[in-house]
N, C-alpha and C. Protein backbone atom coordinates (compact mmCIF):
# COMPACT_ATOMS: atom_id res chain seq x y z
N UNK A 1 5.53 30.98 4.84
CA UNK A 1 5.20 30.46 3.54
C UNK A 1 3.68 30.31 3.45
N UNK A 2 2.66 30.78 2.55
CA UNK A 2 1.60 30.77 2.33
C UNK A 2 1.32 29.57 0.82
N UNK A 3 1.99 29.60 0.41
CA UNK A 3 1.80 28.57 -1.02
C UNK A 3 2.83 27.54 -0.82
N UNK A 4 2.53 26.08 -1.00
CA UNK A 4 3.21 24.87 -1.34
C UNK A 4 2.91 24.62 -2.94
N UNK A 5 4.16 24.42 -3.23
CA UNK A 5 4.40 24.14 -4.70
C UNK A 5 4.18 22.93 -5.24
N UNK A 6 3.29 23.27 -6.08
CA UNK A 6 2.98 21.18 -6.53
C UNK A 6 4.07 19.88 -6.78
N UNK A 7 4.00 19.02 -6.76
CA UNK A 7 5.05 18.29 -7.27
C UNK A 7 6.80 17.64 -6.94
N UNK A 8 6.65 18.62 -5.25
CA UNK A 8 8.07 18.92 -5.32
C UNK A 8 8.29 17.54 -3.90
N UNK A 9 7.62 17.10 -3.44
CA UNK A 9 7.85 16.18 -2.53
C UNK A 9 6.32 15.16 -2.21
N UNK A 10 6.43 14.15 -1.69
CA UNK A 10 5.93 13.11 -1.75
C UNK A 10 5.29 13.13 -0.50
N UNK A 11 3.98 12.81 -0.08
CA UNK A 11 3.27 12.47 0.60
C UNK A 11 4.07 11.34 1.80
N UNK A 12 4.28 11.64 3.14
CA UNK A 12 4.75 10.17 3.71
C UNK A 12 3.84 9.06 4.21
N UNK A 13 4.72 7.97 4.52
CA UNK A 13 4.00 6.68 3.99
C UNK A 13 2.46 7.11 5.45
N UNK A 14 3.01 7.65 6.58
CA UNK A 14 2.30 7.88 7.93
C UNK A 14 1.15 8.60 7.94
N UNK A 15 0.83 9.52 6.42
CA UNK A 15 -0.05 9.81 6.42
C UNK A 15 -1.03 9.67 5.14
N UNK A 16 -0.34 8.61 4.02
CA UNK A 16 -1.60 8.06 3.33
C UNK A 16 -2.56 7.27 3.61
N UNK A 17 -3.52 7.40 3.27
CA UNK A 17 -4.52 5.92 3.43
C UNK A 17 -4.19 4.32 3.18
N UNK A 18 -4.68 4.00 4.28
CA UNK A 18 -4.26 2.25 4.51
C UNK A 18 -5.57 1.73 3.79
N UNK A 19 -5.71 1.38 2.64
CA UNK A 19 -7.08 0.56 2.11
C UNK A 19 -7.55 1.00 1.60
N UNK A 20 -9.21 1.09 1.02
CA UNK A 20 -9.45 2.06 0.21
C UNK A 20 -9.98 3.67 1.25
N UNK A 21 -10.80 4.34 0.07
CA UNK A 21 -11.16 5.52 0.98
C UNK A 21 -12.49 5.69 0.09
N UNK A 22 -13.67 5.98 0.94
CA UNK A 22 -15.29 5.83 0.69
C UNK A 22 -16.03 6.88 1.06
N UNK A 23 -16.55 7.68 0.38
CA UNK A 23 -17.46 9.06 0.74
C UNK A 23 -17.80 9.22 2.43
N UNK A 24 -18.09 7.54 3.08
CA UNK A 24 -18.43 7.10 4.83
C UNK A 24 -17.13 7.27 5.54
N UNK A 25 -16.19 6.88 4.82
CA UNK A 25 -14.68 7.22 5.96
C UNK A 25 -14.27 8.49 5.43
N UNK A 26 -14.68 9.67 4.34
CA UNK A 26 -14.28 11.22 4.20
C UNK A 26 -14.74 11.32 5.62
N UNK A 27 -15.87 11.26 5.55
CA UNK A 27 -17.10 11.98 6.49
C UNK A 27 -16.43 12.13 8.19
N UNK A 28 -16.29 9.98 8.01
CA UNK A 28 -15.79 10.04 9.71
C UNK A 28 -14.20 10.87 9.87
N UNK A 29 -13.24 10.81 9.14
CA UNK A 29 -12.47 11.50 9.38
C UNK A 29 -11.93 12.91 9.47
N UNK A 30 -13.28 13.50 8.67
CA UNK A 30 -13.43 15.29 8.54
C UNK A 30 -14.30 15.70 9.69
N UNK A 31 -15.08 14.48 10.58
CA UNK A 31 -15.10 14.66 12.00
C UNK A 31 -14.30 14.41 12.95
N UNK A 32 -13.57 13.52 13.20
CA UNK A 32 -13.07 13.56 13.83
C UNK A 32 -11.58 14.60 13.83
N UNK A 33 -11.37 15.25 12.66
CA UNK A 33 -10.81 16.13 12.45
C UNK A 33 -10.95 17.58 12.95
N UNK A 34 -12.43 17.68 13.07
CA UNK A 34 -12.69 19.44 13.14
C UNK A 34 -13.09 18.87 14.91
N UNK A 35 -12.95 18.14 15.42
CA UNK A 35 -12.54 18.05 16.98
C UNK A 35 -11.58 17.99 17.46
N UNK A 36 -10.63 17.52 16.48
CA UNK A 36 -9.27 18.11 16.85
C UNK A 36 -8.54 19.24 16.91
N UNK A 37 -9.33 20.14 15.59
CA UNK A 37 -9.11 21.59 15.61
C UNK A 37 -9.37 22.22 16.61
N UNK A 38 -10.62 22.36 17.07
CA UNK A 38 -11.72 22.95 18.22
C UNK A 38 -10.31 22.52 19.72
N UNK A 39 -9.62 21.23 19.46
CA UNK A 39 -8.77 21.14 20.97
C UNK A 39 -7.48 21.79 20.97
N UNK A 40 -7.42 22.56 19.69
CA UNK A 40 -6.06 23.51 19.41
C UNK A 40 -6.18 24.48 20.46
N UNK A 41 -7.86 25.49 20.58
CA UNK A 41 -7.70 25.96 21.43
C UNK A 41 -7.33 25.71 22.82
N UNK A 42 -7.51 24.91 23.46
CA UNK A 42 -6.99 24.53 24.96
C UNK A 42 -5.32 24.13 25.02
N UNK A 43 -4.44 24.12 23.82
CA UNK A 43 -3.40 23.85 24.32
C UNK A 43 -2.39 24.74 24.38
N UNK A 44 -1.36 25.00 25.26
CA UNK A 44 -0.67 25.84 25.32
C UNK A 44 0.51 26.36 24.30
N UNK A 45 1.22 27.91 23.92
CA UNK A 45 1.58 28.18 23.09
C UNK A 45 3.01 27.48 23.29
N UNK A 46 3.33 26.80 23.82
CA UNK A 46 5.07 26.28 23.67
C UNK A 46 4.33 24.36 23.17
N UNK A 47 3.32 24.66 23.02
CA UNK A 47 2.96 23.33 22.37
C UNK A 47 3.76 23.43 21.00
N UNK A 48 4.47 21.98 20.22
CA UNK A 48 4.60 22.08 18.76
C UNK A 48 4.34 20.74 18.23
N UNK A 49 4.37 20.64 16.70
CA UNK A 49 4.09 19.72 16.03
C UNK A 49 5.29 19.31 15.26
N UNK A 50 5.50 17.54 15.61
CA UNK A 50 6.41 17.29 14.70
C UNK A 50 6.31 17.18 13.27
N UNK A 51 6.47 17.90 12.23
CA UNK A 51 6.41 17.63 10.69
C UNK A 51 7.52 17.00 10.38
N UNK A 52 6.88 15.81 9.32
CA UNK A 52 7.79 15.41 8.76
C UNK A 52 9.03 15.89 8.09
N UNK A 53 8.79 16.72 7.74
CA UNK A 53 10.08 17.70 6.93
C UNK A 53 10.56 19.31 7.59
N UNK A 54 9.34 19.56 8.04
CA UNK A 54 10.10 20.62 8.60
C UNK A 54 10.24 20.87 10.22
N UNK A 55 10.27 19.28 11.09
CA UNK A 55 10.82 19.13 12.04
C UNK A 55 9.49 19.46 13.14
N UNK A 56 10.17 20.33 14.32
CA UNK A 56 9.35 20.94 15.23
C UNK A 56 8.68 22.52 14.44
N UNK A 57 7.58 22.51 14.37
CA UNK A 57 6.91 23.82 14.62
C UNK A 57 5.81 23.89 15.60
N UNK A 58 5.89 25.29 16.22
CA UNK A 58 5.22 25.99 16.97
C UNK A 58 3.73 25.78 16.94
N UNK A 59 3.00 25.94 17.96
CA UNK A 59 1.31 25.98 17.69
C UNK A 59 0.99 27.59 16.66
N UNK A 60 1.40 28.44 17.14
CA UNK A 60 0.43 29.57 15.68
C UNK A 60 1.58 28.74 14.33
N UNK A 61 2.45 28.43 14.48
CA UNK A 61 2.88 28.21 13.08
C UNK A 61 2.33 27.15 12.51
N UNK A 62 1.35 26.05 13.26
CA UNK A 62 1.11 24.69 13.00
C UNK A 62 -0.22 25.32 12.15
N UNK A 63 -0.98 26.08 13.11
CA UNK A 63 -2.18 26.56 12.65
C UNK A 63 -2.12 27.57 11.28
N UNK A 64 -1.27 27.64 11.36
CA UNK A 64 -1.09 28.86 9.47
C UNK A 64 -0.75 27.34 8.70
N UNK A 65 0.08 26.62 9.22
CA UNK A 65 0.29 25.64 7.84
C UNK A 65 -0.69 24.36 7.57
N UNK A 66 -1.58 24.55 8.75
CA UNK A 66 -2.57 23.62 8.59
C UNK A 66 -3.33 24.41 7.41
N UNK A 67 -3.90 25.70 7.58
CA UNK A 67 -4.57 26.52 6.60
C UNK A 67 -4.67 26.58 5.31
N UNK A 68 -2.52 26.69 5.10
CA UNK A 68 -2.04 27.01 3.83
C UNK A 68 -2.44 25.58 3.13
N UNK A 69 -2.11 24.31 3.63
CA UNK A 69 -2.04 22.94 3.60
C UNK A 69 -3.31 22.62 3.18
N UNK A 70 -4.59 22.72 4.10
CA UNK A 70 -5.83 22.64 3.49
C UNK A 70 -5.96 23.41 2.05
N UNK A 71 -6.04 24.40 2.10
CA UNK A 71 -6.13 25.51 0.75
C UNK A 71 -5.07 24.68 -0.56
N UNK A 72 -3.94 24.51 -0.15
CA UNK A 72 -3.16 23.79 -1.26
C UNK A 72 -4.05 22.26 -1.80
N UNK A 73 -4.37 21.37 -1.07
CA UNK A 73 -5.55 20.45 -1.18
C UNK A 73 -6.90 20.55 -1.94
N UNK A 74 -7.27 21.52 -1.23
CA UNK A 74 -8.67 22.35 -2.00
C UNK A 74 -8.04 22.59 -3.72
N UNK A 75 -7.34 23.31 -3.66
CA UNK A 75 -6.98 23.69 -4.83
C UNK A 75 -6.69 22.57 -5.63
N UNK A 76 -6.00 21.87 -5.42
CA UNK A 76 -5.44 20.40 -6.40
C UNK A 76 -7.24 19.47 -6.46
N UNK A 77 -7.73 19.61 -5.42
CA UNK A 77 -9.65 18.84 -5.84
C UNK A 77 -10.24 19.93 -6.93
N UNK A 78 -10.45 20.97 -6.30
CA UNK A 78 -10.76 21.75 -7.50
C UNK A 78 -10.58 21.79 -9.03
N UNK A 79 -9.05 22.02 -9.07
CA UNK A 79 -8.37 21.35 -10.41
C UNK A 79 -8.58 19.66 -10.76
N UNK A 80 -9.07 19.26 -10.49
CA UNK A 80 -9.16 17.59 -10.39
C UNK A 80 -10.48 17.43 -11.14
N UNK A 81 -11.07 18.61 -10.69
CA UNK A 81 -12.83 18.14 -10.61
C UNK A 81 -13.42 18.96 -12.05
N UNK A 82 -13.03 19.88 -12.30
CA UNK A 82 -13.01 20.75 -13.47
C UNK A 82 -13.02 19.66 -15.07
């Protein structure tokens, strides 16, 4: 799947923001983020990720839906900002 469809399911509670959110905590968390990416490489391919909805996936499958996932995001700021 390359496109997530707007509207069709709800954010879970584990990964909204607790409090507010401030241009200073984007920042710290889009760092400490792209160091987590960078440690994708060192882990092995029978590594997976639990998703909320769609259970266990695989490391290359985590990394395409992290992609698609960002890009679906981008797109809804984009449209936001217009």
């Amino acid at each position: 799947m390359k496109k997530i469809p707007r509207g069709r399911a709800k954010s879970p509670e584990v990964v909204q923001p607790k409090g507010s959110v401030d241009e200073n905590s984007l920042k710290t968390h889009l760092s400490k983020t792209r160091k987590k990416i960078k440690e994708l490489e060192y882990l092995s391919n029978d590594k997976y990720f639990e998703h909320p909805f769609f259970g266990k996936i695989k490391m290359r499958q985590t990394i395409n839906f992290l992609e698609t996932h960002t890009k679906h995001h981008l797109e809804i700021f984009e449209d936001n900002t217009k």
